[in-house]
Protein backbone atom coordinates (compact mmCIF):
# COMPACT_ATOMS: atom_id res chain seq x y z
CA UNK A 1 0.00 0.00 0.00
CA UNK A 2 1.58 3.16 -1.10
CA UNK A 3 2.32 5.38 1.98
CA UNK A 4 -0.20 8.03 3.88
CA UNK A 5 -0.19 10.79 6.67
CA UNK A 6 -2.54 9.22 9.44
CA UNK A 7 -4.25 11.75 11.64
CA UNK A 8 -5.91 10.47 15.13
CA UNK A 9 -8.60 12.99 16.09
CA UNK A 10 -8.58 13.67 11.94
CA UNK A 11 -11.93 14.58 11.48
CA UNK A 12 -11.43 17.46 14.41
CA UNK A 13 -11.07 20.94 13.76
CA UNK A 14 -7.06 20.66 13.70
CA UNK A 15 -7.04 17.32 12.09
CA UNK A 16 -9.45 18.60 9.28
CA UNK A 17 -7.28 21.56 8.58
CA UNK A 18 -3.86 19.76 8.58
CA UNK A 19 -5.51 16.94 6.51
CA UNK A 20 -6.50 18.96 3.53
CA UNK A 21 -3.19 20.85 3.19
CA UNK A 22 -1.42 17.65 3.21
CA UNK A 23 -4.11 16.40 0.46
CA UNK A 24 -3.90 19.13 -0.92
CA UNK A 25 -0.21 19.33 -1.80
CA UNK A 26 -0.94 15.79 -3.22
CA UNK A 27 -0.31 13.25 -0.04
CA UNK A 28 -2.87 10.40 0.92
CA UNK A 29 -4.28 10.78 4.09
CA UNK A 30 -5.59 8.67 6.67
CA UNK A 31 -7.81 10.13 8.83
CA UNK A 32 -8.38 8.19 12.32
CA UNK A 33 -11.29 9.02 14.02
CA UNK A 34 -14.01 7.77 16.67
CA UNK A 35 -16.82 10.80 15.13
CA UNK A 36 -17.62 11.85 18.94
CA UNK A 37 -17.17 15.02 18.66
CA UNK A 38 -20.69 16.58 17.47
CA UNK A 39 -19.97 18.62 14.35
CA UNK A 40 -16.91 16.68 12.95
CA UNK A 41 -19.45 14.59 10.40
CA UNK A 42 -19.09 17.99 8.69
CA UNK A 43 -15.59 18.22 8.46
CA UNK A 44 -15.08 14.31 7.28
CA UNK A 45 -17.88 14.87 4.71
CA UNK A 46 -15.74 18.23 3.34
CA UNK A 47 -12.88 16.63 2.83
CA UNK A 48 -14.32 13.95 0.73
CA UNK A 49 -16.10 15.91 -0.84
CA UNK A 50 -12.80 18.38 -1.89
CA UNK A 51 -9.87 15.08 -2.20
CA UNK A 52 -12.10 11.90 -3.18
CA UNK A 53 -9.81 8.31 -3.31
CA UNK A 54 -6.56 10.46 -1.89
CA UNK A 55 -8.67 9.87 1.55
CA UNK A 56 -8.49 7.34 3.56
CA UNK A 57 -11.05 6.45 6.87
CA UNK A 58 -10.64 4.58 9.59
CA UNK A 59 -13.55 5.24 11.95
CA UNK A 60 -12.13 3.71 15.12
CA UNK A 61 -11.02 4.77 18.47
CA UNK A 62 -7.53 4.59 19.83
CA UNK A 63 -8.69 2.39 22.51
CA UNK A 64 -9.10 -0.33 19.81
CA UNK A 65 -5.24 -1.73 19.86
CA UNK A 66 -5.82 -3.62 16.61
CA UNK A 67 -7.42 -1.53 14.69
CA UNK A 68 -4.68 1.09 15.58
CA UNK A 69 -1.89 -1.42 14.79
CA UNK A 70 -3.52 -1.95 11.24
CA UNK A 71 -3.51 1.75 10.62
CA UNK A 72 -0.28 2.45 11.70
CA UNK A 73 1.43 0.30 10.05
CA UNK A 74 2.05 2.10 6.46
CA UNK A 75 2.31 5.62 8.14
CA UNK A 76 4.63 7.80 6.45
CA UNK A 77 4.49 10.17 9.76
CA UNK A 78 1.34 10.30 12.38
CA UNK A 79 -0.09 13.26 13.95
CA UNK A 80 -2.06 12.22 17.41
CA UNK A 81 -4.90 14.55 18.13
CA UNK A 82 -7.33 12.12 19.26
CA UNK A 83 -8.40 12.98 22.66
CA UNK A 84 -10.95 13.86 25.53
CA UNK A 85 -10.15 17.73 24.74
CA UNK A 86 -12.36 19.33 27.98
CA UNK A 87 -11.50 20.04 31.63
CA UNK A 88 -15.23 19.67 32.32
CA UNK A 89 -15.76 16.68 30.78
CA UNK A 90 -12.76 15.21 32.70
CA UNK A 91 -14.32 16.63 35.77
CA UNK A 92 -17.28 14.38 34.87
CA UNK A 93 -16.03 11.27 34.22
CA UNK A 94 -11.92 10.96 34.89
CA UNK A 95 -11.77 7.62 34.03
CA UNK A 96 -13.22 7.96 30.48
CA UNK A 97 -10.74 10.90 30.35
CA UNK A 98 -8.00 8.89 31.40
CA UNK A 99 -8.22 5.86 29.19
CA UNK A 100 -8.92 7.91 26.13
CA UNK A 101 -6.26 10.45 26.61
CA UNK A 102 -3.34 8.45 28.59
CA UNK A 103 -4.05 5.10 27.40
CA UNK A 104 -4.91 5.66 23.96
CA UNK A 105 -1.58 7.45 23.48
CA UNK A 106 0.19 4.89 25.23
CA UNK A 107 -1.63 2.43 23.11
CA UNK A 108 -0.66 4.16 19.64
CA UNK A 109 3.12 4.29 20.96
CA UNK A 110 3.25 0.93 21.30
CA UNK A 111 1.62 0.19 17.82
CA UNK A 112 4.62 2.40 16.33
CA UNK A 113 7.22 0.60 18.17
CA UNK A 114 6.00 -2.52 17.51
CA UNK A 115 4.89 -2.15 13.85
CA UNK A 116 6.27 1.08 12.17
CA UNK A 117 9.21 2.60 14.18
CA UNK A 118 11.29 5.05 11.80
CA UNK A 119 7.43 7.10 11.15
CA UNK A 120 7.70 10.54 12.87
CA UNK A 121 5.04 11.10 15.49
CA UNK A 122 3.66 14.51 16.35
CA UNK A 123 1.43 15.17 20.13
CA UNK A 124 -0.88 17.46 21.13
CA UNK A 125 -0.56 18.42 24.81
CA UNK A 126 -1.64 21.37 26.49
CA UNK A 127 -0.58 24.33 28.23
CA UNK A 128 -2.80 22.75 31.30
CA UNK A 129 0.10 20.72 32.11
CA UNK A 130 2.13 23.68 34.14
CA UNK A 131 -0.94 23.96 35.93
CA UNK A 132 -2.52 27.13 37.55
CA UNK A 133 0.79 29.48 37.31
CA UNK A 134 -0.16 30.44 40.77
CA UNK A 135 2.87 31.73 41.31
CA UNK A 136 3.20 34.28 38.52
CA UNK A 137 2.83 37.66 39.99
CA UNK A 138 0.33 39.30 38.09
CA UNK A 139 -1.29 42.73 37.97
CA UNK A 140 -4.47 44.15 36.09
CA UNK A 141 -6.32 46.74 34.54
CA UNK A 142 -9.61 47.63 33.35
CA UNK A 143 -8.94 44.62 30.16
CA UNK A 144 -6.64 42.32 30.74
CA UNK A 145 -3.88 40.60 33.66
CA UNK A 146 -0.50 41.12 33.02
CA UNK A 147 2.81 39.92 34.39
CA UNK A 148 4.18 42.58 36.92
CA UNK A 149 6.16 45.07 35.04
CA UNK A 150 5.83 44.07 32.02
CA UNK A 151 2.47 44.45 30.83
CA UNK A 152 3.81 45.14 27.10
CA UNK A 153 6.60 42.67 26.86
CA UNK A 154 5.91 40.21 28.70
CA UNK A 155 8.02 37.43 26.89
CA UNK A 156 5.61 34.39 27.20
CA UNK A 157 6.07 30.75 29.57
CA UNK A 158 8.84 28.69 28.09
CA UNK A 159 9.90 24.93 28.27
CA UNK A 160 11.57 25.29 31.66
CA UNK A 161 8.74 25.58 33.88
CA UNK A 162 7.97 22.80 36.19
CA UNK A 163 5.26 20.88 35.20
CA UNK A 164 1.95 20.78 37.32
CA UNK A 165 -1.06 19.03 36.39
CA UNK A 166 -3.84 20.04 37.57
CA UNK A 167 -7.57 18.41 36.92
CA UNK A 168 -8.07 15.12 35.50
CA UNK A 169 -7.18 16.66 32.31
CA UNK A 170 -4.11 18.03 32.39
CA UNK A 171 -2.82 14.53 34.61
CA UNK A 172 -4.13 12.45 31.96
CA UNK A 173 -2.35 14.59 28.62
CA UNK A 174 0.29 15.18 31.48
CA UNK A 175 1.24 11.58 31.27
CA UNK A 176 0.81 11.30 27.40
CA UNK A 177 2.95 13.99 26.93
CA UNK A 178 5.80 12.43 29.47
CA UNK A 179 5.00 9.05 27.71
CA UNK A 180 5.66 10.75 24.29
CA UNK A 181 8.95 12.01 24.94
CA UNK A 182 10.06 8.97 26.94
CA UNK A 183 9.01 6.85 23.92
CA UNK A 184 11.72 8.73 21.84
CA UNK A 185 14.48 8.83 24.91
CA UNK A 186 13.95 4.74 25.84
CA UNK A 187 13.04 3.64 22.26
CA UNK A 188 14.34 5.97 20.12
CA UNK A 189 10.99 6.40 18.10
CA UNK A 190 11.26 10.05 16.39
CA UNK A 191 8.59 11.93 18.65
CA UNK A 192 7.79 15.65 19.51
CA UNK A 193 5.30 17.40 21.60
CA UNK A 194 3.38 20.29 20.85
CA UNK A 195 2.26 21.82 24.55
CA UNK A 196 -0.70 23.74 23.21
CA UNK A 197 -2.31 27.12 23.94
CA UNK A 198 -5.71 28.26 22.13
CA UNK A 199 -5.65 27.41 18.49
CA UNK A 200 -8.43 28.84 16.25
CA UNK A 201 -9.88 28.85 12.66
CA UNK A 202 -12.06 27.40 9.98
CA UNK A 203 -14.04 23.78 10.77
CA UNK A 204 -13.53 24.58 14.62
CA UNK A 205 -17.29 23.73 16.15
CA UNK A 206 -16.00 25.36 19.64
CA UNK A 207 -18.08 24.96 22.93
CA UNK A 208 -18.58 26.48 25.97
CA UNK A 209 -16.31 23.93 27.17
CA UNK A 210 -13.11 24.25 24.38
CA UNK A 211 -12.94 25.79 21.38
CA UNK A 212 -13.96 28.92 23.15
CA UNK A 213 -12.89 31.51 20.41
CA UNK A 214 -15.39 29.80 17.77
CA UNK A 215 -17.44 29.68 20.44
CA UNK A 216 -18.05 33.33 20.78
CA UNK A 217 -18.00 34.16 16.88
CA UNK A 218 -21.33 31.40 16.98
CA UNK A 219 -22.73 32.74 20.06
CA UNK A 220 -22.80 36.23 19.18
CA UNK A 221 -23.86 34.85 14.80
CA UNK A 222 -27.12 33.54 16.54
CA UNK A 223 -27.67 36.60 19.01
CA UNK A 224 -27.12 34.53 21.82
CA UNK A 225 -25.99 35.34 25.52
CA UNK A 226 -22.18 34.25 26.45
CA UNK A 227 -21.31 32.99 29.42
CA UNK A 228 -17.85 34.27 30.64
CA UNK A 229 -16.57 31.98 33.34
CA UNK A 230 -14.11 34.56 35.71
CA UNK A 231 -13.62 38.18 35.23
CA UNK A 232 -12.94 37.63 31.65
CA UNK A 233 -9.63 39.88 31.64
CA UNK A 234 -7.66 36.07 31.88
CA UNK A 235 -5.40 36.22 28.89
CA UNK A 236 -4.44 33.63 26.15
CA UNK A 237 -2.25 34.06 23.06
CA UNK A 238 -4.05 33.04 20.41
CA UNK A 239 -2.56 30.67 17.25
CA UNK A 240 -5.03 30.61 13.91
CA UNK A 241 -4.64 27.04 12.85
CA UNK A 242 -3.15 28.24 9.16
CA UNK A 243 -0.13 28.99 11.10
CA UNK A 244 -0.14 25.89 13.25
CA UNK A 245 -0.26 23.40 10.11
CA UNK A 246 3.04 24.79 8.96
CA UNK A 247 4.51 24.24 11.96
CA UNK A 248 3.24 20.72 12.13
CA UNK A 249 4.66 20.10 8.64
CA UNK A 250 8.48 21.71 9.81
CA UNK A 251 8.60 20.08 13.09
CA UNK A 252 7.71 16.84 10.71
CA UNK A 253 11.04 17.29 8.05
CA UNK A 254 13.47 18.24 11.17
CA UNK A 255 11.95 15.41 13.29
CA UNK A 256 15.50 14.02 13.73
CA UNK A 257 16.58 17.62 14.92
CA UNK A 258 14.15 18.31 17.74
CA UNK A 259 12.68 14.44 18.77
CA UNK A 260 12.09 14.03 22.27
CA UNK A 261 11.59 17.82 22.63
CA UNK A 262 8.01 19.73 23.57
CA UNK A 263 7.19 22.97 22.66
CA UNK A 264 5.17 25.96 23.76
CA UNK A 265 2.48 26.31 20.78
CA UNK A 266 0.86 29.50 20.26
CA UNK A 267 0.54 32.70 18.74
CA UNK A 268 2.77 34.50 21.42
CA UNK A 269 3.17 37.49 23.08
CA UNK A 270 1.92 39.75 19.82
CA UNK A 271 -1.13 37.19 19.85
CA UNK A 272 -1.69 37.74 22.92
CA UNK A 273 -5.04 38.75 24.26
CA UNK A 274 -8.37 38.63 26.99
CA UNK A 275 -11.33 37.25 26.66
CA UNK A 276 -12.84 40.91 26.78
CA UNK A 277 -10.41 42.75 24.11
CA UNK A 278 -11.91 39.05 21.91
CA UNK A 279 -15.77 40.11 22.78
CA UNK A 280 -14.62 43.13 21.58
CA UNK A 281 -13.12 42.78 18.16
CA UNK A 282 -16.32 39.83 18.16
CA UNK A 283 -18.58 43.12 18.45
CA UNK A 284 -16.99 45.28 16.07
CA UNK A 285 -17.40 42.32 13.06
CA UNK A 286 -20.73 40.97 14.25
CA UNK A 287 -22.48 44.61 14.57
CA UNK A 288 -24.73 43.81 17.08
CA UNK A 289 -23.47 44.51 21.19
CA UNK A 290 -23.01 41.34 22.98
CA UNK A 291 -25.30 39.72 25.95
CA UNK A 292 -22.79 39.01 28.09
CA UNK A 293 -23.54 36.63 31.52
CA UNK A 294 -20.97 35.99 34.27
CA UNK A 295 -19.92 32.89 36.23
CA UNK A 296 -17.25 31.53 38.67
CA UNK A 297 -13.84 30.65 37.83
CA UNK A 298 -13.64 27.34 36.94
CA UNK A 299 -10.79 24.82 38.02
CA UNK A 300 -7.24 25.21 37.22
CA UNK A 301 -8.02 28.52 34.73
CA UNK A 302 -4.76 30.05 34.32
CA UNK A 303 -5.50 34.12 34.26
CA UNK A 304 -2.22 34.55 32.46
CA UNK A 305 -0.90 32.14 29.67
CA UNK A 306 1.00 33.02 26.54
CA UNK A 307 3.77 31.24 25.13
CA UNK A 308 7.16 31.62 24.71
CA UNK A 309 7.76 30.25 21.16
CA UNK A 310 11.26 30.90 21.15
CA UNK A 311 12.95 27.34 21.28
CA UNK A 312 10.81 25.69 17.77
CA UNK A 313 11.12 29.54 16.01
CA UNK A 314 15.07 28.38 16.72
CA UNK A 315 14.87 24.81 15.85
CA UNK A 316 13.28 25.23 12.45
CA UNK A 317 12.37 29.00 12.07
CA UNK A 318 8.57 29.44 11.98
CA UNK A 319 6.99 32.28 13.94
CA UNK A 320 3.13 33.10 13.43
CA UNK A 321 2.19 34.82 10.05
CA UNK A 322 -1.81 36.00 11.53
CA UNK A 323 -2.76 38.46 13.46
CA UNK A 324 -5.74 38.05 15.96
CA UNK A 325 -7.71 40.73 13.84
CA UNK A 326 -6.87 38.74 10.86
CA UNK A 327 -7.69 35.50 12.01
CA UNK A 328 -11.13 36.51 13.59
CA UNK A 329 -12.36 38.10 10.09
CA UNK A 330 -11.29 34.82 8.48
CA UNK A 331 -13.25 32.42 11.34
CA UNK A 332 -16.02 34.59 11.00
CA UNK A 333 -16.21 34.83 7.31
CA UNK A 334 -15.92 30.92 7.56
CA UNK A 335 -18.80 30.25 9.79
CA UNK A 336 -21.07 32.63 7.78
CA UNK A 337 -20.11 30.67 5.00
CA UNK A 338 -20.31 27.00 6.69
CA UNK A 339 -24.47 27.89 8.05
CA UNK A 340 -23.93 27.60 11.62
CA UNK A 341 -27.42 26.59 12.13
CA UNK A 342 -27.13 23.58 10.28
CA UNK A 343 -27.52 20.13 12.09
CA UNK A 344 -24.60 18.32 12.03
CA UNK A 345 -25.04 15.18 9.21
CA UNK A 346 -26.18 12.18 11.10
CA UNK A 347 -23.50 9.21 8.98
CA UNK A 348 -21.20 9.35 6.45
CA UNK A 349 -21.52 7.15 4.07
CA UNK A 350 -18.04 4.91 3.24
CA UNK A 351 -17.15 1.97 0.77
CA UNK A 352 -14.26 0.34 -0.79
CA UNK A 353 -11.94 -1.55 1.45
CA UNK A 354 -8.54 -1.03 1.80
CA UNK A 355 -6.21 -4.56 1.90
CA UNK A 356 -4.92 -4.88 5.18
CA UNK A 357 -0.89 -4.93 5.82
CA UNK A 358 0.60 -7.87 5.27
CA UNK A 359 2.59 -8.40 8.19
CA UNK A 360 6.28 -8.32 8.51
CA UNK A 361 8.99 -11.00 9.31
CA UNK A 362 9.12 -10.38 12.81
CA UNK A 363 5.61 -9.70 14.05
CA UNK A 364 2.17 -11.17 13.50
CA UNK A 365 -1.08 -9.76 11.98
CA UNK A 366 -3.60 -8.00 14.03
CA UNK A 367 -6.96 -9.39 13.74
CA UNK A 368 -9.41 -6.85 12.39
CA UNK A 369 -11.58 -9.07 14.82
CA UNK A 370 -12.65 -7.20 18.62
CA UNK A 371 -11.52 -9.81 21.51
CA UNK A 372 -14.65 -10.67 23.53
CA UNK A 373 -12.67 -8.44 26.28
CA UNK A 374 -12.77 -5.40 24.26
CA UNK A 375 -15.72 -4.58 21.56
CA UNK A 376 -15.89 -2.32 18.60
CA UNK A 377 -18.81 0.13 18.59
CA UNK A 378 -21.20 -0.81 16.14
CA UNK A 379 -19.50 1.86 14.22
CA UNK A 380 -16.82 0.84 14.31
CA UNK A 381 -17.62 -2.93 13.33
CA UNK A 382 -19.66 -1.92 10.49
CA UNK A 383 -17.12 1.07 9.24
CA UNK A 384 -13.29 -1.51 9.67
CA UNK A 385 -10.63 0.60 6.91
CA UNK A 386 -12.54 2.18 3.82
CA UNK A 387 -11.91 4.47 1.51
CA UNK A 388 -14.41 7.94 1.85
CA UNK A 389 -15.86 8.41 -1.23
């Protein structure tokens, strides 16, 4: 089987976007995902709809070991985005959080070094995994919090602050990050970590729970009230996802130059911004004043995070190309375009199935057969490896 890009989570906002440049410039693509995300039907059914036979579905989750082993196995490079992606939701139920976010990494490591070793493998964490930042001394004013003293140039949190999970969800990405880059130190697999902050842009279906920046562009599209959880002057640098998919694709050709490294991901300190100074600029390219509600600070919310981008700018040279202003006009364009108010499509409809690997010298086949131990959803036994179109 000729060689694709497989994308866990692929169907996701991030996924979506990074799938169709890569299809785009002319790669197959495999695209990984369990669909459980409300909206991301959409996105799958787009990029079908734009690349045709160059995609590639595998609607599975990354709890399934064998149907994770089949799909790694002919991975030019992997990009793991699959995850439980909410502190609330891990709140909720830590245990789902846990095995989907910490297990199912661990779980697609070992698939790689069992079955495809030399393929480059690219993580998601989160800035969630220094924690609270308690200690940061911060002062405010009428918008935003600032670091003392240097409320203009401030230069972002880099790579040597402690760690410090905090919630459910940053322990359970904690520990896939840590896994990640002990994969590449023990096993020498070619990994990297990308220690998120807020990441925005077209095919993003945000919530009041993540994806808050969509969230607000919806909100105020459907003259809706939002709910801002704190004071709302807690500030975030914010990354559009345009700029994020190159640096996906450089930290991909220098793998061999920064594995075993994570990075602070974001738009840094000239990204940086509140949640206000975003209602805002939300106001000015919506036209109608927002109905704003207010709520209490919910766990480990950080009033000050921006990243310090500094070490990957060195390692391969990217910095962020667009602007906050910039990339709102383009989300917003986007959802006016996309018909917000649309249901989300109910199935996608798949054929054509794809050989499975033939196994190598040294390691048996999976079985594309659940154990009695651990069953496929019935959408996952009906859907096994198929081509989208």
């Amino acid at each position: 089987m000729k060689p694709y890009i497989l994308i866990t989570g692929g169907a996701g906002f991030i996924g979506t976007n990074l799938a169709h440049r890569y299809l785009t410039q002319g790669n197959t693509v495999m695209v990984y995902d369990s669909l459980a995300r409300p909206g991301v039907e959409k996105n799958l059914t787009w990029l079908n709809q734009q690349h045709g036979d160059r995609l590639l579905v595998q609607i599975a989750d990354t709890r399934d070991h064998e149907c994770l082993q089949l799909a790694v196995r002919d991975a030019a490079a992997v990009f793991h985005f699959a995850a439980q992606v909410a502190v609330t939701t891990s709140l909720q139920d830590p245990l789902a959080d846990f095995t989907v976010n910490a297990r199912g990494t661990l779980n697609l490591l070992e698939a790689l070094r069992q079955y495809n070793a030399e393929a480059p493998l690219l993580f998601t964490s989160t800035n969630k995994v220094y924690g609270k930042l308690a200690d940061l001394q911060l002062a405010e004013n009428e918008r935003h919090y600032y670091p003392v003293g240097l409320e203009h140039n401030a230069p972002g949190i880099d790579e040597s602050r402690n760690l410090d999970f905090y919630s459910p969800y940053g322990c359970s990405k904690g520990t896939a990050d840590q896994y990640v880059l002990d994969y590449a130190r023990i096993f020498g697999l070619r990994t990297a970590v990308f220690r998120m902050s807020c990441i925005y842009g077209p095919h993003q279906f945000g919530t009041e729970d993540q994806g808050w920046v969509a969230h607000f562009l919806i909100r105020a599209l459907q003259q809706q009230p939002i709910t801002i959880y704190g004071d709302g002057k807690q500030v975030r640098d914010l990354l559009f996802v345009d700029d994020l998919v190159r640096a996906f694709q450089l930290a991909c050709t220098n793998i061999d130059a920064i594995a075993g490294e994570a990075f602070n991901m974001g738009g840094g300190p000239s990204n940086a911004v509140s949640l206000l100074e975003v209602l805002h600029q939300i106001e000015q390219l919506n036209g109608h004043p927002l109905t704003l509600a207010f709520a209490g600070w919910r766990p480990g919310d950080q009033r000050y995070y921006v990243s310090n981008t500094s070490k990957f700018r060195a390692a391969t040279g990217w910095q962020p190309q667009v602007s906050v202003k910039e990339g709102l006009q383009r989300l917003y364009r986007w959802l006016c375009e996309a018909n917000i108010k649309q249901p989300a499509l109910k199935k996608i409809q798949v054929n054509g199935t794809l050989p499975q690997p033939r196994p190598t010298s040294s390691h048996p086949s999976p079985t594309q057969q659940a154990s009695p131990t651990q069953q496929a959803s019935p959408t996952q036994q009906e859907s096994e490896l198929v081509y989208a179109n």
